[in-house]
C-alpha atoms as a PDB file:
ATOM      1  CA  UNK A   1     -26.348   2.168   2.843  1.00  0.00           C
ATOM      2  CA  UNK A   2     -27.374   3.135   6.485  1.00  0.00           C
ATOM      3  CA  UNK A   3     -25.018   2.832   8.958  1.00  0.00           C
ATOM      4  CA  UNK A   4     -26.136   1.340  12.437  1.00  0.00           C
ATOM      5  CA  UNK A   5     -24.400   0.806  15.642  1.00  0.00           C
ATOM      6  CA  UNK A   6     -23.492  -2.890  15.861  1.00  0.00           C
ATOM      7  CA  UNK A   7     -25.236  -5.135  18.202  1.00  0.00           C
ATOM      8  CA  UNK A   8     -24.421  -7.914  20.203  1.00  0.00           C
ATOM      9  CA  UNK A   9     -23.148 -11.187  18.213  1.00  0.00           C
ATOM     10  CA  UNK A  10     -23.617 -13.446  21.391  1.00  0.00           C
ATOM     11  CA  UNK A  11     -24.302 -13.460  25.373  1.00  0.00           C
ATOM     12  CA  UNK A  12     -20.452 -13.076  25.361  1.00  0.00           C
ATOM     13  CA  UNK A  13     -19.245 -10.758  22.671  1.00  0.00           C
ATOM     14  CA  UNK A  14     -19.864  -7.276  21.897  1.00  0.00           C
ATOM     15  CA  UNK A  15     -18.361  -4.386  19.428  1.00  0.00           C
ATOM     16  CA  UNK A  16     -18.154  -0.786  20.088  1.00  0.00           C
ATOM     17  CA  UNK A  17     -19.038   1.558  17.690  1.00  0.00           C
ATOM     18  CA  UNK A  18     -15.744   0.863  15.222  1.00  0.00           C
ATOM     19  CA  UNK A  19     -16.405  -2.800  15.416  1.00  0.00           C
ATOM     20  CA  UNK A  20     -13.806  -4.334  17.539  1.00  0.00           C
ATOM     21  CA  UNK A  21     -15.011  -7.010  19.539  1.00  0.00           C
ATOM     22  CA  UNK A  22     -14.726  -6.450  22.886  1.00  0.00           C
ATOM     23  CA  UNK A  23     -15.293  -9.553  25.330  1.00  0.00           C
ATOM     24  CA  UNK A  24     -17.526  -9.084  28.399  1.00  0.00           C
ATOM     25  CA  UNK A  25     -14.920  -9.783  31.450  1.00  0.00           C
ATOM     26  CA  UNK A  26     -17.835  -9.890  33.760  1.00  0.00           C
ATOM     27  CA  UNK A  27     -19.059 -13.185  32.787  1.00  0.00           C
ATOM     28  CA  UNK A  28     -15.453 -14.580  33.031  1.00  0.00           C
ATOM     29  CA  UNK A  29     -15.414 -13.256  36.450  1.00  0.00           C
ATOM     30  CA  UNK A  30     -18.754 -14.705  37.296  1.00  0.00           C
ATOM     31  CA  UNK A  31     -17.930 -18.324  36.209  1.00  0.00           C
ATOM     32  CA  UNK A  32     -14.764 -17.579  38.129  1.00  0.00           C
ATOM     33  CA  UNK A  33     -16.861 -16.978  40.722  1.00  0.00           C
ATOM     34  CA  UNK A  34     -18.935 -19.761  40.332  1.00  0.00           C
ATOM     35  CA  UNK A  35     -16.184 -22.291  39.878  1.00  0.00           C
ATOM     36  CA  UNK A  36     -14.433 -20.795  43.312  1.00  0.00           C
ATOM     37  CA  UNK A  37     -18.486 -21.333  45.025  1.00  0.00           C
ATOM     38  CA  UNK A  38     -18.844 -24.852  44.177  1.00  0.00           C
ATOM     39  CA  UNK A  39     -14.860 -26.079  45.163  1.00  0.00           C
ATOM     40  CA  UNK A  40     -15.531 -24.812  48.220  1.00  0.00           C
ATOM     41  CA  UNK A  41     -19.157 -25.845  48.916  1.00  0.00           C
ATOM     42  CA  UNK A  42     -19.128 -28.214  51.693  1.00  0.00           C
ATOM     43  CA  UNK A  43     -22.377 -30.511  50.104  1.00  0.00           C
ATOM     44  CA  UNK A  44     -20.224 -31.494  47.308  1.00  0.00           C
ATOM     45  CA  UNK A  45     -17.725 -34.157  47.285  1.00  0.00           C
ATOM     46  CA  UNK A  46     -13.815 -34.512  46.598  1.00  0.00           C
ATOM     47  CA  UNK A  47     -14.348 -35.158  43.456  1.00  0.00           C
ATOM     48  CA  UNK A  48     -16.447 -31.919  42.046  1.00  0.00           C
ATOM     49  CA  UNK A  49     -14.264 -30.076  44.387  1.00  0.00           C
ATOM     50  CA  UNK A  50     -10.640 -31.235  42.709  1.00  0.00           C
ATOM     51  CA  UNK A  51     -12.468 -30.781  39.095  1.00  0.00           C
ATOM     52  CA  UNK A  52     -13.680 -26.950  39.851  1.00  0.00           C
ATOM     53  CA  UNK A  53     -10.250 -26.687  41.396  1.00  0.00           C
ATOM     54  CA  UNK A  54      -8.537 -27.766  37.889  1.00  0.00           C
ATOM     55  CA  UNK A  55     -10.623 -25.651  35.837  1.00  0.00           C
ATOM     56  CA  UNK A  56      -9.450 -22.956  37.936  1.00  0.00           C
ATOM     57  CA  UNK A  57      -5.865 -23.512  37.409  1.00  0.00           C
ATOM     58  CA  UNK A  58      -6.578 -23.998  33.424  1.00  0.00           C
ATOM     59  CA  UNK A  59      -8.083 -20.465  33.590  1.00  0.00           C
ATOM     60  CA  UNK A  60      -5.351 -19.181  35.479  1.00  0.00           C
ATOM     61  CA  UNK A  61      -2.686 -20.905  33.216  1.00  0.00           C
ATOM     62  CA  UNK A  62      -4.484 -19.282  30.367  1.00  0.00           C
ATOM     63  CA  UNK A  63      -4.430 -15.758  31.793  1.00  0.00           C
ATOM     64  CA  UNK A  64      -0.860 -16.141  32.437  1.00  0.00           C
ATOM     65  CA  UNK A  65      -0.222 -17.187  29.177  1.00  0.00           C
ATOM     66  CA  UNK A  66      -2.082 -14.283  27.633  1.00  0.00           C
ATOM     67  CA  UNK A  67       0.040 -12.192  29.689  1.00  0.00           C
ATOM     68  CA  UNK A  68       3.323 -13.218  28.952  1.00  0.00           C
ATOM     69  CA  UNK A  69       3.763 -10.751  25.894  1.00  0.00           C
ATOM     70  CA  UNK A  70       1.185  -8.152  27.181  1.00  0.00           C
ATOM     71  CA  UNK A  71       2.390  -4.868  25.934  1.00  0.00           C
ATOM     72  CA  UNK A  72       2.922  -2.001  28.192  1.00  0.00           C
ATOM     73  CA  UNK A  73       0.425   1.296  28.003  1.00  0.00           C
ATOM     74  CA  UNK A  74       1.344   4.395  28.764  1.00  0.00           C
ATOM     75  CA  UNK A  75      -0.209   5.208  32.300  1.00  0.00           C
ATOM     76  CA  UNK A  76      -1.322   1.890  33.502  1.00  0.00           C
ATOM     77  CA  UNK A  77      -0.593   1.059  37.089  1.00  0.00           C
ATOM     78  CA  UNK A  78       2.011  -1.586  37.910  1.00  0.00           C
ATOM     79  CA  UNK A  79       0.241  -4.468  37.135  1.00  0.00           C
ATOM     80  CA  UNK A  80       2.566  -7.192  38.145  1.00  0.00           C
ATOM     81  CA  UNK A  81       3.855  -5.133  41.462  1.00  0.00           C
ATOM     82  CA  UNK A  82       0.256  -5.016  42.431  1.00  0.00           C
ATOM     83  CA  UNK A  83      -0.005  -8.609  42.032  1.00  0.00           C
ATOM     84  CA  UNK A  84       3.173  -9.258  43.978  1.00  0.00           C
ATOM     85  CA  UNK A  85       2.403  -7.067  46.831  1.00  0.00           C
ATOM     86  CA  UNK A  86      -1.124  -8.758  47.214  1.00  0.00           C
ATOM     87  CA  UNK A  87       0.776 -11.862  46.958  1.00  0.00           C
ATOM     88  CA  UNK A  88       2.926 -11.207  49.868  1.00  0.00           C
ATOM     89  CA  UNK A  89       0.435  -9.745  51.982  1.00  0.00           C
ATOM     90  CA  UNK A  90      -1.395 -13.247  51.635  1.00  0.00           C
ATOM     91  CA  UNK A  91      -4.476 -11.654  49.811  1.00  0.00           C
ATOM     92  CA  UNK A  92      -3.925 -13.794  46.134  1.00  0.00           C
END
């Protein structure tokens, strides 16, 4: 049997070479994005606004959920003192 590299399953999902699926972040950042766009768009009304804004806080709820038991690598920066520090300087 021949081997050949994987390819993509969907618009979202890829595998590297062992087959692990690795998730393309870029479209999560886009929608993100996209979401932030429209909640702040001045033609739309209150009520798209306060609906992007609550899909924004389920996506944020469900990062910080996925972080809760993250595991710690060796030589990653300081994730969460990064955060902080942006927090304080009013930048997040």
């Amino acid at each position: 049997m021949v081997k050949t590299k994987l390819q993509p399953h969907n618009d979202r999902v890829y595998y590297n070479e062992e087959g692990m699926i690795i998730p393309n972040s870029e479209k999560a950042c886009h929608i993100i994005w996209e979401l932030s766009y429209e909640m702040n768009n001045p033609r739309n009304d209150g009520w798209t606004g306060s609906d992007m804004k609550k899909r924004l806080w389920d996506i944020k709820m469900a990062v910080d959920k996925a972080l809760i038991n993250a595991p710690d690598y060796v030589g990653e920066p300081a994730y969460e003192d990064i955060y902080i520090m942006e927090k304080l300087k009013g930048k997040v």
